[in-house]
C-alpha atoms as a PDB file:
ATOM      1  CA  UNK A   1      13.551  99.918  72.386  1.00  0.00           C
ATOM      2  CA  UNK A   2      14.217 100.623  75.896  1.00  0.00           C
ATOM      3  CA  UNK A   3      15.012  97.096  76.786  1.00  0.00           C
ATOM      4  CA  UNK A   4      17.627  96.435  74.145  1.00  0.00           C
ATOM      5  CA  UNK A   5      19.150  99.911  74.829  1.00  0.00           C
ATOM      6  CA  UNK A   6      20.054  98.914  78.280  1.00  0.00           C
ATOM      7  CA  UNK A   7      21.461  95.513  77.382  1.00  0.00           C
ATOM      8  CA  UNK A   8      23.569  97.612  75.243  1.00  0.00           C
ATOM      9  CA  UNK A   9      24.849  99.567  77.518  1.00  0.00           C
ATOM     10  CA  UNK A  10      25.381  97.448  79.880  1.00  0.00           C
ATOM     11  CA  UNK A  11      27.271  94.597  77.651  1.00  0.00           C
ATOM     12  CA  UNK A  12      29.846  97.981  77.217  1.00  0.00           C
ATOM     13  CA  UNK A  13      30.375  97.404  80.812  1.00  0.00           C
ATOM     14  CA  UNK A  14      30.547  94.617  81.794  1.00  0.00           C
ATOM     15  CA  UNK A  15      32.306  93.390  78.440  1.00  0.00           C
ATOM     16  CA  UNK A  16      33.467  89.339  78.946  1.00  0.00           C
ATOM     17  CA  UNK A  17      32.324  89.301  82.670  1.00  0.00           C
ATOM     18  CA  UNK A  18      33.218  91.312  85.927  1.00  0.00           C
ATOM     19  CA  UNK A  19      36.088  90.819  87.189  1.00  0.00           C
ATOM     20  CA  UNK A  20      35.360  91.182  90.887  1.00  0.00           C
ATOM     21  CA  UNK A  21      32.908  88.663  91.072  1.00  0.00           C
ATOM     22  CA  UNK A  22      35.254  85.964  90.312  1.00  0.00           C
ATOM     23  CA  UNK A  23      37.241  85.948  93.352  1.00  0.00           C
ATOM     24  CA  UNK A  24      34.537  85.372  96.135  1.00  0.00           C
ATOM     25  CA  UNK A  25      30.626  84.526  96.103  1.00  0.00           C
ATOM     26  CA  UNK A  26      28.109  87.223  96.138  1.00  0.00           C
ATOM     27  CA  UNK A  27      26.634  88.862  99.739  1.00  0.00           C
ATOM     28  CA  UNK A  28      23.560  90.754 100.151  1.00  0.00           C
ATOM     29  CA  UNK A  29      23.779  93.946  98.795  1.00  0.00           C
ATOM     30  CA  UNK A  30      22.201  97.671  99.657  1.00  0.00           C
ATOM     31  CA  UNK A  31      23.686 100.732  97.923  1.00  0.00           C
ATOM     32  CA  UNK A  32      21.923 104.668  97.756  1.00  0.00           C
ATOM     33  CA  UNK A  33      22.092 106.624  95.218  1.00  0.00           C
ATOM     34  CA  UNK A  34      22.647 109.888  96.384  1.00  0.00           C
ATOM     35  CA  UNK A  35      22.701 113.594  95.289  1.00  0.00           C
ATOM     36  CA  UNK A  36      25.467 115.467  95.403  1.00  0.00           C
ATOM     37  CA  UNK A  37      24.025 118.590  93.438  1.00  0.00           C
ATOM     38  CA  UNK A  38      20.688 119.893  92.913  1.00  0.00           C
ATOM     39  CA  UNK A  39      18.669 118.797  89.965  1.00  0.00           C
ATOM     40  CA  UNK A  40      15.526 117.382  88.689  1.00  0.00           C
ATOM     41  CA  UNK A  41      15.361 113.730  88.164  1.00  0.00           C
ATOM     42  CA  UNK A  42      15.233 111.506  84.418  1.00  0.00           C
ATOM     43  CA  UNK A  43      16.284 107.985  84.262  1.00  0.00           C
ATOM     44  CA  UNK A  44      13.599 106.324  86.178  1.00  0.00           C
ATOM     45  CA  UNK A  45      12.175 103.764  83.475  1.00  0.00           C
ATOM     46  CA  UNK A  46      15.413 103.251  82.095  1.00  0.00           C
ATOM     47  CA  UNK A  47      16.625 102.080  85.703  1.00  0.00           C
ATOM     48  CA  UNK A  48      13.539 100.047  86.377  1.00  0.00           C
ATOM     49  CA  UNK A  49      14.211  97.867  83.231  1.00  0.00           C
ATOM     50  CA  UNK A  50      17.668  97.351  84.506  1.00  0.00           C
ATOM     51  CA  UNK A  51      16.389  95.978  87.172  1.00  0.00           C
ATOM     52  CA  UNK A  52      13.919  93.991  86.057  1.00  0.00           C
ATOM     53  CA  UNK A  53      16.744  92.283  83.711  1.00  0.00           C
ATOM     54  CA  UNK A  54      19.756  91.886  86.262  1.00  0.00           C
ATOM     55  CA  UNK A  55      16.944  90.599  89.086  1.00  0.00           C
ATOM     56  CA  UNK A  56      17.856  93.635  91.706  1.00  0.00           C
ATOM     57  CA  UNK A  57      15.052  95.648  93.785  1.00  0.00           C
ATOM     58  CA  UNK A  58      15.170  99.601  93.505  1.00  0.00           C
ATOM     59  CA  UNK A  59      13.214 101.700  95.732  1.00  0.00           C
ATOM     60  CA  UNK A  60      12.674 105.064  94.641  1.00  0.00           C
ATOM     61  CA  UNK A  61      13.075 108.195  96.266  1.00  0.00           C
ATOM     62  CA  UNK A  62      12.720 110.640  93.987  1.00  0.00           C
ATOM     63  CA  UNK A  63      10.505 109.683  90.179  1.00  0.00           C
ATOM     64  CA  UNK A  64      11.350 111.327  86.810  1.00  0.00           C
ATOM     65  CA  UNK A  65      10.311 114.973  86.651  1.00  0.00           C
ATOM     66  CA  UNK A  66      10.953 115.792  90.711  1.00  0.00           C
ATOM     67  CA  UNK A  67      13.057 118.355  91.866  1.00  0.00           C
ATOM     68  CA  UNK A  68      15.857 117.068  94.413  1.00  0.00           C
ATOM     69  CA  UNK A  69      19.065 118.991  96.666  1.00  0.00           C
ATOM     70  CA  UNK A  70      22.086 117.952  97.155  1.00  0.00           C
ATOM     71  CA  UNK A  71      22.375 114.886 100.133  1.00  0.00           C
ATOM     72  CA  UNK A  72      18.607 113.778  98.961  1.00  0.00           C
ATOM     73  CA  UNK A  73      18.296 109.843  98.886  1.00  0.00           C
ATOM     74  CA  UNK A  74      16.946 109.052  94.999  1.00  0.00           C
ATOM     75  CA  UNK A  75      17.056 105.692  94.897  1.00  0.00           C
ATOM     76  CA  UNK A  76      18.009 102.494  97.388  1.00  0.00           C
ATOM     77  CA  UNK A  77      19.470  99.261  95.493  1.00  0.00           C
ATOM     78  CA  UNK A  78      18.872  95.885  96.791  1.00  0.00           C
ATOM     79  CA  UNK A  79      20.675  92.559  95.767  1.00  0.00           C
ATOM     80  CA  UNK A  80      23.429  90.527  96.006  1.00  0.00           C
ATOM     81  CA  UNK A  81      27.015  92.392  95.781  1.00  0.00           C
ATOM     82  CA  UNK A  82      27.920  91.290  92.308  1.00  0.00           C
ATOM     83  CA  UNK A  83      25.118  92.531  90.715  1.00  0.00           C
ATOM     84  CA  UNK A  84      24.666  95.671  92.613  1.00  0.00           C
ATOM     85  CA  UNK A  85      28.838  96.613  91.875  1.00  0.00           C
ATOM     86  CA  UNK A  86      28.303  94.891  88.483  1.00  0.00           C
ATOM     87  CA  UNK A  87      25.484  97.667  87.259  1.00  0.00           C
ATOM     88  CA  UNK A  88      26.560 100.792  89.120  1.00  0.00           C
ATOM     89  CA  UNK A  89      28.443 102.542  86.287  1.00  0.00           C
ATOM     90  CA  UNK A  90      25.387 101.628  83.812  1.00  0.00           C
ATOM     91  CA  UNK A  91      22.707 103.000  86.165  1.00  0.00           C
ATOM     92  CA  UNK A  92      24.624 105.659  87.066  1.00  0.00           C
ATOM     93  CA  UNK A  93      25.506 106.716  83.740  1.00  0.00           C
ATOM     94  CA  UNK A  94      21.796 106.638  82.609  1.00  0.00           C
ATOM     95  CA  UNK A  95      20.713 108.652  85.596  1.00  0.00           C
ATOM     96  CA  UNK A  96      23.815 111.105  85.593  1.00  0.00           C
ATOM     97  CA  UNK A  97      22.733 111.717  81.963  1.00  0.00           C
ATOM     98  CA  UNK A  98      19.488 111.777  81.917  1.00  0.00           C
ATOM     99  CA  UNK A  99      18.780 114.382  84.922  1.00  0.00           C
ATOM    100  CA  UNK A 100      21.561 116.636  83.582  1.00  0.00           C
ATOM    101  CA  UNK A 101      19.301 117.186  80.409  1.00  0.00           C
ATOM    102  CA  UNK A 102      16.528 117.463  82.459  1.00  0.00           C
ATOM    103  CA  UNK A 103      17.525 120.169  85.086  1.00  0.00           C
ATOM    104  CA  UNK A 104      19.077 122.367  82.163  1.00  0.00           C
ATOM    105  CA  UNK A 105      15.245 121.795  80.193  1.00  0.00           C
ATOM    106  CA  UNK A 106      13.583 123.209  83.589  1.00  0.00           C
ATOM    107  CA  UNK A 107      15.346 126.131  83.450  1.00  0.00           C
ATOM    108  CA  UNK A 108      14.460 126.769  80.241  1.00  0.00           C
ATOM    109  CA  UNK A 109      11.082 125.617  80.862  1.00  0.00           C
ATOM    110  CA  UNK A 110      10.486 128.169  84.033  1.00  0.00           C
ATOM    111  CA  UNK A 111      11.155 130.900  81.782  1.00  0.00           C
ATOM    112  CA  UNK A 112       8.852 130.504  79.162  1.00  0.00           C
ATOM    113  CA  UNK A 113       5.766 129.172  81.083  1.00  0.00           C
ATOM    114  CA  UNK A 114       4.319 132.242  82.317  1.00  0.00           C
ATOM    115  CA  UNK A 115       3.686 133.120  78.416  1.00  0.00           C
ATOM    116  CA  UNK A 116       2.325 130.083  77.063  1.00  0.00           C
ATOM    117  CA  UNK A 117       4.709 129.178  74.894  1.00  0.00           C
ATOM    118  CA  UNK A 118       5.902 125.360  74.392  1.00  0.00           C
ATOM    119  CA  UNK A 119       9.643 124.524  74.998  1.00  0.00           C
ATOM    120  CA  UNK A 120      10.626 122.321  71.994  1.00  0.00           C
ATOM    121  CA  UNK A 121      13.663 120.098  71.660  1.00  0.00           C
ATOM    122  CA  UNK A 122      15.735 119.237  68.413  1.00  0.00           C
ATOM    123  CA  UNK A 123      17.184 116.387  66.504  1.00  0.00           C
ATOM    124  CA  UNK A 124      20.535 117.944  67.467  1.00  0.00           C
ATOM    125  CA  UNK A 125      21.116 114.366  69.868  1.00  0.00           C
ATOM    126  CA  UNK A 126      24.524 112.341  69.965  1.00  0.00           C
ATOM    127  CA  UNK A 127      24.190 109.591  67.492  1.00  0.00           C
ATOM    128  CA  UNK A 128      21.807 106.494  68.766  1.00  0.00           C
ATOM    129  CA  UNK A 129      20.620 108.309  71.760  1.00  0.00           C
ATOM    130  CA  UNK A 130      17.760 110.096  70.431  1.00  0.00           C
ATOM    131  CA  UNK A 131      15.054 108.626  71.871  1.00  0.00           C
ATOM    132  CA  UNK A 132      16.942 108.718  75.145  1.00  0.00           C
ATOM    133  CA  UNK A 133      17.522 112.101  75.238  1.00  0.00           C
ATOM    134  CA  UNK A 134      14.198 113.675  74.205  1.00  0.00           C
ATOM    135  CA  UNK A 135      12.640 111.496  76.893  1.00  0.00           C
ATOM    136  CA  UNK A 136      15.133 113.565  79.555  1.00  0.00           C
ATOM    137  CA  UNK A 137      13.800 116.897  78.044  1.00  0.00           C
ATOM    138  CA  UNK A 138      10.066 115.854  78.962  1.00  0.00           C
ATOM    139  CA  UNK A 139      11.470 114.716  82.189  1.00  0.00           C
ATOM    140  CA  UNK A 140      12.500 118.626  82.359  1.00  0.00           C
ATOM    141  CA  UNK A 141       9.175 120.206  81.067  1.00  0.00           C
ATOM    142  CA  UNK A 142      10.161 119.948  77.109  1.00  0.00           C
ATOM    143  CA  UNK A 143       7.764 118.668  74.329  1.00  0.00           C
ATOM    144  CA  UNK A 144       9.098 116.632  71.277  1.00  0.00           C
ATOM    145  CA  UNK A 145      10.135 118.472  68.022  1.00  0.00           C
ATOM    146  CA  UNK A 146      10.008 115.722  65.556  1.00  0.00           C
ATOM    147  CA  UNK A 147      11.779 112.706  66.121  1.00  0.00           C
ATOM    148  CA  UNK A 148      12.985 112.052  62.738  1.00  0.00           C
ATOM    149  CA  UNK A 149      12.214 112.293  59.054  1.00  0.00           C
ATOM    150  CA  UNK A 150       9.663 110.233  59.000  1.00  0.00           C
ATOM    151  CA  UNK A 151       7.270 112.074  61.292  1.00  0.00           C
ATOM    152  CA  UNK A 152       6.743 115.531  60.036  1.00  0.00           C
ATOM    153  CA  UNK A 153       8.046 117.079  56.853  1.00  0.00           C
ATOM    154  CA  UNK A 154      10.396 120.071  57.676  1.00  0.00           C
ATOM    155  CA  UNK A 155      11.620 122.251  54.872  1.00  0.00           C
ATOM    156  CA  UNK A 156      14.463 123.836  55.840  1.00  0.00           C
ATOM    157  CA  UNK A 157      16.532 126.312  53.890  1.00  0.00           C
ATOM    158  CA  UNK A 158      19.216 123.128  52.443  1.00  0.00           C
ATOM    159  CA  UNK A 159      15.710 121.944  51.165  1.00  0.00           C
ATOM    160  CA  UNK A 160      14.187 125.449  49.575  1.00  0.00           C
ATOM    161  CA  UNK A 161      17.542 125.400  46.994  1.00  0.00           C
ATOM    162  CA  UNK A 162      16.078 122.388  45.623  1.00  0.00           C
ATOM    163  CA  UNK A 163      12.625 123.628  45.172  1.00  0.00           C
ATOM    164  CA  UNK A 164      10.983 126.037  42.660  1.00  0.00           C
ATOM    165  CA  UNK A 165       8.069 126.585  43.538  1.00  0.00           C
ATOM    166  CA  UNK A 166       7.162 125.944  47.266  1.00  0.00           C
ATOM    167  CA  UNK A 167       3.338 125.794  47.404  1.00  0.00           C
ATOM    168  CA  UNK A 168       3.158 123.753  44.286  1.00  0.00           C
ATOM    169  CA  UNK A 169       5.934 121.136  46.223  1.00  0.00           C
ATOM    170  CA  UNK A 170       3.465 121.297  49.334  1.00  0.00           C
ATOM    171  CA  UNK A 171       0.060 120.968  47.451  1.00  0.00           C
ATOM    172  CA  UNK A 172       1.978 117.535  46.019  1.00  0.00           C
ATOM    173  CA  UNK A 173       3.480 116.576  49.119  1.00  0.00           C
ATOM    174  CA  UNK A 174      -0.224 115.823  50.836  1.00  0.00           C
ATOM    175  CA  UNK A 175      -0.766 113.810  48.023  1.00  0.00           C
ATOM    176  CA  UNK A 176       2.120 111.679  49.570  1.00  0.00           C
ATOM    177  CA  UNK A 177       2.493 112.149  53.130  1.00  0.00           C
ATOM    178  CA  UNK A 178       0.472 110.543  55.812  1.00  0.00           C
ATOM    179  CA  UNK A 179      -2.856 112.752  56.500  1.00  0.00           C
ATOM    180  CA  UNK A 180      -1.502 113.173  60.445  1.00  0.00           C
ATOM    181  CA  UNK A 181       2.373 114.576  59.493  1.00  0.00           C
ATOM    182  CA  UNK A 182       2.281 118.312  59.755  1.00  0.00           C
ATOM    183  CA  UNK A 183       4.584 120.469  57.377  1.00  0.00           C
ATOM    184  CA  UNK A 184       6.977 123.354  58.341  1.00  0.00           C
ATOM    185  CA  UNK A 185       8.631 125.540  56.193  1.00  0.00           C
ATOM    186  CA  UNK A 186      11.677 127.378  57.334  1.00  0.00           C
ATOM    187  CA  UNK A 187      12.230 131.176  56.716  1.00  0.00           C
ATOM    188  CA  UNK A 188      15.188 133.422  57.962  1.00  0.00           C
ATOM    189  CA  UNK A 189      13.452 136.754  56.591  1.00  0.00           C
ATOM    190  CA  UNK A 190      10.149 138.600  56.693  1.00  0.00           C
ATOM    191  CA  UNK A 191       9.732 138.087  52.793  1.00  0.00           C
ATOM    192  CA  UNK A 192      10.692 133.996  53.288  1.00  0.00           C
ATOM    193  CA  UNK A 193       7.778 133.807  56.361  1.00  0.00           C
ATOM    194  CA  UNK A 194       5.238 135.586  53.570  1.00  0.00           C
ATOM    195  CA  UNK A 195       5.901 133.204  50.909  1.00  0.00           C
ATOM    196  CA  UNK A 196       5.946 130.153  53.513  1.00  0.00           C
ATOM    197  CA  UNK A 197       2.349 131.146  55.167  1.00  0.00           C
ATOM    198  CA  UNK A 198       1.075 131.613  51.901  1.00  0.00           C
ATOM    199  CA  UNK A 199       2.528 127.903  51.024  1.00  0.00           C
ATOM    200  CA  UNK A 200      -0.210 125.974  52.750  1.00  0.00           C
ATOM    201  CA  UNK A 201       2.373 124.830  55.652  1.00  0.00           C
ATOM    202  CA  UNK A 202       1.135 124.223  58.905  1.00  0.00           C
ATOM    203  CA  UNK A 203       4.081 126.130  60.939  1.00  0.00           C
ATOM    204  CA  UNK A 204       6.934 128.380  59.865  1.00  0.00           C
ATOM    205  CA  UNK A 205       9.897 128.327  61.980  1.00  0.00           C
ATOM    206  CA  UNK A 206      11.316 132.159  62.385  1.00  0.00           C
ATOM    207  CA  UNK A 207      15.088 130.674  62.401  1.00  0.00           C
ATOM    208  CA  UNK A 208      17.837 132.937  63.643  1.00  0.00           C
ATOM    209  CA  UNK A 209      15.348 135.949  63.452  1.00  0.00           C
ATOM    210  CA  UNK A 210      15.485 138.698  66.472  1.00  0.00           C
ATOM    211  CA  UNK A 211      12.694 138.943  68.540  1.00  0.00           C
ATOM    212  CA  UNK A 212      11.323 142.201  67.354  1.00  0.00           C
ATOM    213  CA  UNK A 213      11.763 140.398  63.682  1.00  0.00           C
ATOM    214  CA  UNK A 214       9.769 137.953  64.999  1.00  0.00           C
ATOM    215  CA  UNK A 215       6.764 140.165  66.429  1.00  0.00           C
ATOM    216  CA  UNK A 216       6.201 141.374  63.102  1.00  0.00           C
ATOM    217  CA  UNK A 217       5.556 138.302  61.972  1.00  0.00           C
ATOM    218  CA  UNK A 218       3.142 137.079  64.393  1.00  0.00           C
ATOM    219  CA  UNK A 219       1.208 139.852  63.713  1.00  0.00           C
ATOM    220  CA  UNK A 220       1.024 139.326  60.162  1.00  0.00           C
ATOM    221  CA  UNK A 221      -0.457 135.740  61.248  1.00  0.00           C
ATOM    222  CA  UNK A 222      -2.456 136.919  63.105  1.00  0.00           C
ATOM    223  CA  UNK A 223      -3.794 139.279  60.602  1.00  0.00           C
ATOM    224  CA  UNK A 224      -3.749 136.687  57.497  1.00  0.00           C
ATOM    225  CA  UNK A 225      -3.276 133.409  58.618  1.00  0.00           C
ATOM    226  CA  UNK A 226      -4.311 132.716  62.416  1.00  0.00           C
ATOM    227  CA  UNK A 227      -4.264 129.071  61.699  1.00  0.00           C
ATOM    228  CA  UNK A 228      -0.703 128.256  60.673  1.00  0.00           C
ATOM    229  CA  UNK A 229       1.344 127.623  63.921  1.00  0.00           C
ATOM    230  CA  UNK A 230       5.002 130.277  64.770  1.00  0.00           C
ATOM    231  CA  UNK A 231       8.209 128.398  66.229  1.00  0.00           C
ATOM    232  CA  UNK A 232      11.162 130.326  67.083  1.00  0.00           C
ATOM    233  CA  UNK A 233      14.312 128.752  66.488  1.00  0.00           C
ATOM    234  CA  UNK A 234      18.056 129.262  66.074  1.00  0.00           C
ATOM    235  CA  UNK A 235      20.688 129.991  68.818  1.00  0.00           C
ATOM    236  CA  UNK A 236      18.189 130.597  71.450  1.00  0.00           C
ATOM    237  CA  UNK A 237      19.815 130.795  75.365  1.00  0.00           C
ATOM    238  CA  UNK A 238      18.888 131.131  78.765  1.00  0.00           C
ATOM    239  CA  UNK A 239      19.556 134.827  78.562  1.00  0.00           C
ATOM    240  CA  UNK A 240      17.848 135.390  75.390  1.00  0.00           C
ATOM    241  CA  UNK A 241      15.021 132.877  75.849  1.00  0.00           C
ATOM    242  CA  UNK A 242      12.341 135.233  77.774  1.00  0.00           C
ATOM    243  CA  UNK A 243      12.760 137.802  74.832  1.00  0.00           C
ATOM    244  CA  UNK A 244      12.011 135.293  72.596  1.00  0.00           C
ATOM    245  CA  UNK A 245       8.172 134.148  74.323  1.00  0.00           C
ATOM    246  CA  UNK A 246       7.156 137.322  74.443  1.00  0.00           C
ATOM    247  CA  UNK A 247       7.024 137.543  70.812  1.00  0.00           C
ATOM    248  CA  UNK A 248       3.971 136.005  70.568  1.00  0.00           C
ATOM    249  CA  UNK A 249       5.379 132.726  68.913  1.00  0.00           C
ATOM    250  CA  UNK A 250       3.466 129.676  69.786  1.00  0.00           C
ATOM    251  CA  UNK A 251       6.726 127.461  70.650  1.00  0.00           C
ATOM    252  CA  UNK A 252      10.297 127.948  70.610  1.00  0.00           C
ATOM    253  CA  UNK A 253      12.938 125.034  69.948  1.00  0.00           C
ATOM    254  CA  UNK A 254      16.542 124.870  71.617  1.00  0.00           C
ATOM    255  CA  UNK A 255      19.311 122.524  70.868  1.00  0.00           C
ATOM    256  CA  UNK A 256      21.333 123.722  73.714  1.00  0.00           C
ATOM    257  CA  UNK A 257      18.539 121.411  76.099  1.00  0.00           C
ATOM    258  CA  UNK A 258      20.903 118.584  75.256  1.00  0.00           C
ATOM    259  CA  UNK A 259      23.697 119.785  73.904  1.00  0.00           C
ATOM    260  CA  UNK A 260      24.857 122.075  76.298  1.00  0.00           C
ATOM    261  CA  UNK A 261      23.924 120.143  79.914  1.00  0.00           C
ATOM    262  CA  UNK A 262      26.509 119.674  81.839  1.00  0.00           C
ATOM    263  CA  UNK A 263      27.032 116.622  84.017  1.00  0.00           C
ATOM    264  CA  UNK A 264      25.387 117.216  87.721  1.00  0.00           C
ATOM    265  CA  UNK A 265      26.990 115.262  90.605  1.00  0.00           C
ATOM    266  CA  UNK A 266      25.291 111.832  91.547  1.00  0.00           C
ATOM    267  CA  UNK A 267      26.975 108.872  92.943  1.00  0.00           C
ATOM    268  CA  UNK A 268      26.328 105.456  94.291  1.00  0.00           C
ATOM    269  CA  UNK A 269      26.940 104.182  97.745  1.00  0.00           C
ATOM    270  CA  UNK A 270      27.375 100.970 100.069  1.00  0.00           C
ATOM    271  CA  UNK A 271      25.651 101.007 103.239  1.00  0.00           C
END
């Protein structure tokens, strides 16, 4: 998946053939890829692959998950000139992408480690880049949410108008799913988080419920049902975040990890 992901990316580069390399051979080649902001680092095995299909050497400086400052060296490129100019704007891109998810995940992340609590991610990815994009959030100290329908059954409130009776819909759907998928049942009330615990889930998501909402019901499952798993969810930010994991909740889920990165400052250059 990796492999034909690049080639993808890079045939929307490079299109019918670069341009530069038609007007003199190719010279020996060595480019850095530099900082220009701090950041942690994502885009490591997506890089490597490059390289291992356009034939060019990479030494790394920094590896997926480290912290780096602005002027740090985090990669040097080896080869000859029209490959190295001919996959800048590919690796870059990757990289540039990739640790911008990843240094807006660690701050997340920092917050809610001292309590315990696991930073999720959503599917809330731009189309085809799913699998890209989660891997930057565990390059930032984020685990996996579900990666698509197929993994875990997720009732959600869109779902609940089509159902009438919700245990009797779960009691039939591990009849059907695969013995390893998990269920969780989304509630937006007190009386919703009852009926979902009761349901035979195995996590209810608390969805755009206030923290002090949300104590309440971790006590209750505590109290009735210390088995079934809490996950916060719903408009969660960096301000509001630490409120949120001190709730008691066993994880809390954030779009915003990708959505809302913005692009640090990384570039490429000849030396």
């Amino acid at each position: 998946m990796i492999e034909s992901f690049v080639k993808d990316t890079l045939a929307q580069d490079v299109g019918r053939g670069d341009l530069y390399a038609l007007v003199e051979p190719s010279v020996d080649a060595k480019a850095d890829i530099i900082a220009k902001s701090d950041g942690i680092f994502a885009g490591q095995k997506y890089v490597d692959v490059l390289a291992e299909l356009e034939g060019f050497e990479v030494v790394w400086g920094k590896k997926d998950g480290e912290a780096f400052k602005e002027h740090d060296i985090l990669a040097i490129i080896r080869g000859d000139s029209h490959t190295v100019l001919k996959i800048e704007r590919t690796l870059l891109n990757m990289v540039l992408h990739a640790s911008s998810i990843a240094t807006l995940t660690k701050k997340y992340a920092q917050i809610v480690e001292p309590y315990g609590v696991k930073l999720l991610d959503t599917r809330k990815t731009r189309p085809l880049l799913r699998v890209f994009e989660k891997y930057a959030t565990r390059c930032g100290g984020a685990v996996n949410h579900r990666m698509g329908l197929d993994d875990s059954l997720m009732i959600k409130d869109t779902h609940l108008k089509t159902i009438k009776d919700l245990k009797s819909y779960i009691t039939k759907a591990r009849e059907q799913i695969p013995f390893t998928s998990k269920i969780e049942v989304e509630a937006e009330t007190f009386k919703m988080a009852k009926e979902a615990f009761a349901s035979g889930c195995d996590i209810v998501m608390c969805d755009n419920m206030t923290p002090s909402q949300i104590e309440e019901i971790v006590a209750y499952r505590d109290e009735n049902f210390s088995h079934v798993l809490v996950e916060a969810s719903g408009n969660i930010s960096l301000e509001t975040i630490e409120s949120y994991a001190k709730s008691g909740v066993d994880a809390i889920s954030c779009g915003s990890l990708i959505h809302q990165a913005n692009w640090i400052d990384i570039s490429m250059k000849m030396s």
